[in-house]
Protein backbone atom coordinates (compact mmCIF):
# COMPACT_ATOMS: atom_id res chain seq x y z
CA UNK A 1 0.32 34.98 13.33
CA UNK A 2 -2.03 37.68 12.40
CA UNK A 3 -2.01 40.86 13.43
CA UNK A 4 -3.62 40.10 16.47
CA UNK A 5 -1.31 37.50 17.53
CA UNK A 6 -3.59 34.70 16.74
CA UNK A 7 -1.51 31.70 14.98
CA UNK A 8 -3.13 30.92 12.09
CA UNK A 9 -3.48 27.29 12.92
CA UNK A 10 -6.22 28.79 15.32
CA UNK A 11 -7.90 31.55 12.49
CA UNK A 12 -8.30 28.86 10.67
CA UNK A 13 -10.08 26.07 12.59
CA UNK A 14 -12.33 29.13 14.42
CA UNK A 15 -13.53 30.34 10.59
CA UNK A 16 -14.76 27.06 9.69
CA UNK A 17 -15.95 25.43 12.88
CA UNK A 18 -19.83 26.03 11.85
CA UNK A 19 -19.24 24.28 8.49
CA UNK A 20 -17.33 21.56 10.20
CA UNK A 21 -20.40 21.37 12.80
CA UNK A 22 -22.96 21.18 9.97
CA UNK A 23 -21.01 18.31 7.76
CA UNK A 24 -20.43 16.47 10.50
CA UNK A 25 -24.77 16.68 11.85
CA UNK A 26 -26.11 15.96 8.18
CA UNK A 27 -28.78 13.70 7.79
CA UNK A 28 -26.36 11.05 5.78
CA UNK A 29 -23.59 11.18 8.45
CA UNK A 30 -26.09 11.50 11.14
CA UNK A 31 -28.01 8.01 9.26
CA UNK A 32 -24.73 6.30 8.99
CA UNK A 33 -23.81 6.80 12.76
CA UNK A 34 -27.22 6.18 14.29
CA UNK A 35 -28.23 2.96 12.02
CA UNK A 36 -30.79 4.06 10.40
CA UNK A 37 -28.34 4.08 6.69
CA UNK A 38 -27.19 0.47 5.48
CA UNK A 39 -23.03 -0.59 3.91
CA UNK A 40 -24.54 0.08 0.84
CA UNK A 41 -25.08 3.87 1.76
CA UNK A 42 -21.15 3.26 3.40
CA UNK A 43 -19.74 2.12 0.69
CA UNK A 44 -21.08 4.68 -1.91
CA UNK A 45 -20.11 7.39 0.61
CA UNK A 46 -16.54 5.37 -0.07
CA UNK A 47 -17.05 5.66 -3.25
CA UNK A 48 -17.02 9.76 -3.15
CA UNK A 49 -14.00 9.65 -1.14
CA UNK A 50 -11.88 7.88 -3.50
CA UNK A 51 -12.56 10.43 -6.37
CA UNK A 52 -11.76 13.49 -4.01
CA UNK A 53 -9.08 11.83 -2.19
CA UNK A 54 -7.38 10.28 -6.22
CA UNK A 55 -7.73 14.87 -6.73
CA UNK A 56 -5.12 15.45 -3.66
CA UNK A 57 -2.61 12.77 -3.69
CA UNK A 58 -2.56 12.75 -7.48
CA UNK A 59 -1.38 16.35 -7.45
CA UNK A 60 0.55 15.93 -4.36
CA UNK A 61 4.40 14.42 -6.74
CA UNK A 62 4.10 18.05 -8.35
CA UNK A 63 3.75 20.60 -5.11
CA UNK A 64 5.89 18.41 -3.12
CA UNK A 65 9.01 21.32 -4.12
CA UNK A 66 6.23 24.65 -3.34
CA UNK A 67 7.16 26.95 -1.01
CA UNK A 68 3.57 27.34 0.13
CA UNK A 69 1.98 23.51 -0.53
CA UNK A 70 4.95 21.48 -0.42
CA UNK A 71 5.64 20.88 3.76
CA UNK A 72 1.94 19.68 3.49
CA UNK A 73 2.98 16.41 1.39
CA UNK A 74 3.02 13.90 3.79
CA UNK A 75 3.36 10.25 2.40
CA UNK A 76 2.34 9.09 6.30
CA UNK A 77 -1.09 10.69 4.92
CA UNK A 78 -1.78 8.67 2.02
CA UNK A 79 -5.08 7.45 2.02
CA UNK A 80 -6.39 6.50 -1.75
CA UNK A 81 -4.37 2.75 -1.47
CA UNK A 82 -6.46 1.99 1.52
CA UNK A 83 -9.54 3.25 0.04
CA UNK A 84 -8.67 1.11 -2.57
CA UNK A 85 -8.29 -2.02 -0.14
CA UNK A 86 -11.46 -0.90 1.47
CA UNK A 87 -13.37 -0.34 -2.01
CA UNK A 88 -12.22 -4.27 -2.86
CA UNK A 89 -13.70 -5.23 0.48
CA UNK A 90 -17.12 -3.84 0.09
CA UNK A 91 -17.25 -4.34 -4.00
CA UNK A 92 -15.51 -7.24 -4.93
CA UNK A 93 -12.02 -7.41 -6.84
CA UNK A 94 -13.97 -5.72 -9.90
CA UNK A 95 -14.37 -2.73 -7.61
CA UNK A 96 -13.54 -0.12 -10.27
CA UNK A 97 -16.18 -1.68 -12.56
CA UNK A 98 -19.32 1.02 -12.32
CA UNK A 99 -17.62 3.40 -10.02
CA UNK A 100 -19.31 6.71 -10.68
CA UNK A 101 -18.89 10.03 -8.82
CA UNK A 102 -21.86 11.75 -8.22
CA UNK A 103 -21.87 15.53 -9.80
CA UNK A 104 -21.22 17.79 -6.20
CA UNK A 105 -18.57 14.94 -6.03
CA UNK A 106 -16.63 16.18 -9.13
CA UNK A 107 -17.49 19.30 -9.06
CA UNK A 108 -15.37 19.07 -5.61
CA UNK A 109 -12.61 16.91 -7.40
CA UNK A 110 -11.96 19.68 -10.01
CA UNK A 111 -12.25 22.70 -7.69
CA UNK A 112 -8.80 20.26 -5.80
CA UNK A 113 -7.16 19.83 -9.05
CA UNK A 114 -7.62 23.67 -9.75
CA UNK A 115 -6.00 25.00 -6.70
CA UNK A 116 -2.89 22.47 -6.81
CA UNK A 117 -2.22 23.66 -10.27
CA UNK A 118 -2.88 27.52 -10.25
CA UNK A 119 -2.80 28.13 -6.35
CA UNK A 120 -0.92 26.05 -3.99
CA UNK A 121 -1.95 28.01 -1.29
CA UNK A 122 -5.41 27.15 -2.04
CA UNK A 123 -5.01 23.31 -2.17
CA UNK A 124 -3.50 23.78 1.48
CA UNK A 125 -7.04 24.47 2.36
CA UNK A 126 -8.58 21.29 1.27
CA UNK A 127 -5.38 19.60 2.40
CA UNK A 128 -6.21 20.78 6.04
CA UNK A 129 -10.36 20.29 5.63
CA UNK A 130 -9.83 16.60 4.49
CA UNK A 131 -6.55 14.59 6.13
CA UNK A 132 -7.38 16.28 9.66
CA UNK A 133 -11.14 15.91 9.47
CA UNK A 134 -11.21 12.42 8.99
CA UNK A 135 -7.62 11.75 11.42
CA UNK A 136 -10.23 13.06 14.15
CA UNK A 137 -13.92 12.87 13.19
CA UNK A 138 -13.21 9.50 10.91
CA UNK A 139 -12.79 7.52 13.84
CA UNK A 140 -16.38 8.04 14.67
CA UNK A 141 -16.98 6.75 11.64
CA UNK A 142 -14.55 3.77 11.64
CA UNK A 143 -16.21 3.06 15.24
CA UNK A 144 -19.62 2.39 14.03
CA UNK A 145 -19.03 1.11 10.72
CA UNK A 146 -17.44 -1.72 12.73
CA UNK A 147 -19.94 -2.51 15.19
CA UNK A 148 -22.85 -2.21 12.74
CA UNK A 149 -21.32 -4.19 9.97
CA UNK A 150 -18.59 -6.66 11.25
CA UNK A 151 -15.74 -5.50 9.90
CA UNK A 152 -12.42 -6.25 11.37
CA UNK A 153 -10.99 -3.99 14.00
CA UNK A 154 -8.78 -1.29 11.66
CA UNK A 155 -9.36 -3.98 9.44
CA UNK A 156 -11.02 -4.30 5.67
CA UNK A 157 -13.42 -1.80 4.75
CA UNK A 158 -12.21 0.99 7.44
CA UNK A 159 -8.22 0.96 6.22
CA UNK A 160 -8.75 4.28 5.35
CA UNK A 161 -9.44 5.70 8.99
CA UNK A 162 -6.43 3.88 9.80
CA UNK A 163 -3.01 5.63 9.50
CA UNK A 164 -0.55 3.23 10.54
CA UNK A 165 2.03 5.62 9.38
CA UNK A 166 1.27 7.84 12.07
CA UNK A 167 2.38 6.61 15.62
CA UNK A 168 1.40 9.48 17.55
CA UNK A 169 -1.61 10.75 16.39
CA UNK A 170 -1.67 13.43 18.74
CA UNK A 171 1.36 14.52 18.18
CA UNK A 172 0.79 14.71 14.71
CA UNK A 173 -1.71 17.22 14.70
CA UNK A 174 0.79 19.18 16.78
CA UNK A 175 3.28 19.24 14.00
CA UNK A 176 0.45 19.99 11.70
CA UNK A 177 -0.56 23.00 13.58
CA UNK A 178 2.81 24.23 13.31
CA UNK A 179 3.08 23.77 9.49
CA UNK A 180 0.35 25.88 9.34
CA UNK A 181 1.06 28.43 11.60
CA UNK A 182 4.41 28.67 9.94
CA UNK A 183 2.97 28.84 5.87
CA UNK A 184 4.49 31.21 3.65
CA UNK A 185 1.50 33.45 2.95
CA UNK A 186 1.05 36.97 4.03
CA UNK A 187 -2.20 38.33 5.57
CA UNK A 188 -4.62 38.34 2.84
CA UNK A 189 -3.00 35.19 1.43
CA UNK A 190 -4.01 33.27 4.41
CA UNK A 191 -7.58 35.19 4.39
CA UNK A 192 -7.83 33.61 1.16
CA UNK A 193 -6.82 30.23 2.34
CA UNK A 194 -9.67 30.49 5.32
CA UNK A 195 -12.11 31.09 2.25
CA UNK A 196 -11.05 28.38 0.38
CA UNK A 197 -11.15 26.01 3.37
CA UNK A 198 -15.43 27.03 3.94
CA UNK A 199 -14.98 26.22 0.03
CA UNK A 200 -14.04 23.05 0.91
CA UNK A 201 -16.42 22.60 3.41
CA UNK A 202 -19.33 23.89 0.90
CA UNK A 203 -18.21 20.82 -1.52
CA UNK A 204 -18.18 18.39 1.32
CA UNK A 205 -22.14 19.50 2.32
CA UNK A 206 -22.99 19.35 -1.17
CA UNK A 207 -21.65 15.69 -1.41
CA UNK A 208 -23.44 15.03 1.46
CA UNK A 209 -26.90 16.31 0.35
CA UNK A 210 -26.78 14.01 -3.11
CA UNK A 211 -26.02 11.05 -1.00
CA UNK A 212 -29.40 11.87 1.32
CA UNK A 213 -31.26 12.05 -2.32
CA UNK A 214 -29.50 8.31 -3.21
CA UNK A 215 -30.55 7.44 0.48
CA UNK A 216 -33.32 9.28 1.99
CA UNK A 217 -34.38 8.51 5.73
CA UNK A 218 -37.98 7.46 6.21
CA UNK A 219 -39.70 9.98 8.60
């Protein structure tokens, strides 16, 4: 807690709720949910979400002993094999061939890879921004993508909205809470984290806005 009382589980989701508000209403999410953006705009938004999500599970073997990092390494949380099962689905078994991340996509990549190697702490933050957004907002996502474009319930091409390794969703978020209301960090170590997590949230809107250039809406 802070020295207020708040946990930090709660500083932490408060700080960022208007960046979480403004991913979540951009004009490429907003196209994807309403129609108005095709699978093709899905699956290069896929795409991006292989290269960021490759940045925090392929750091994830060496902070798995951190003090700080290390009770966030949850193999229940995995998600680049299904976005690997998903990226065969919408591309063909020659999925890798051609698969390019756009810049605000790397950019966001290396910014991941930065913080797991030099501060632990820090790659909590995009830890927290990315495996809880998309265990709560994803399914949104998984929702229409099915309805609009056939896929199989939980099936090919939305695996990676899926966790089948979590039973209790719900339940899980608890424990998450807890992990971060318990992090070994002291006060301005956690102010730091909140930073890095509107960081995180920064890199996601600037994914976001080179996707609307690759798919602009018509007026």
């Amino acid at each position: 807690m802070d020295p207020t009382g708040t946990p930090f589980s709660t500083l932490i989701r408060a700080a960022s709720h208007e960046q979480h508000t403004r991913v979540g209403t951009s004009s490429f999410m907003s196209g994807l949910l309403d129609g108005r953006l095709g699978v093709a705009a899905y699956t290069r938004y896929t795409e991006q979400l292989w290269f960021v999500y490759r940045a925090l599970e392929d750091a994830a073997g060496t902070l798995r002993d951190d003090p700080v990092a290390g009770p966030f390494v949850r193999p229940e949380l995995m998600r680049a094999p299904e976005l690997e099962r998903d990226l065969a689905h919408l591309r063909g078994p020659g999925w890798r061939s051609g698969l390019r991340a756009l810049p605000a996509t790397a950019a966001y990549a290396a910014r991941i890879a930065a913080c797991a190697r030099d501060w632990p702490a820090g790659y909590v933050a995009h830890h927290y921004t990315r495996y809880m957004g998309d265990l709560s907002g994803g399914q949104v996502v998984r929702d229409r993508a099915e309805k609009a474009w056939g896929f199989a319930h939980k099936g090919d091409g939305v695996r990676f909205y899926v966790f089948e390794g979590l039973t209790n969703p719900a339940a899980f978020k608890r424990t998450y809470r807890a992990l971060l209301d318990a992090v070994d960090a002291d006060d301005l170590e956690k102010q730091r984290i909140v930073d890095e997590c509107r960081r995180a949230y920064d890199h996601n809107s600037a994914v976001f806005r080179e996707l609307d250039a690759e798919f602009p809406l018509s007026a």
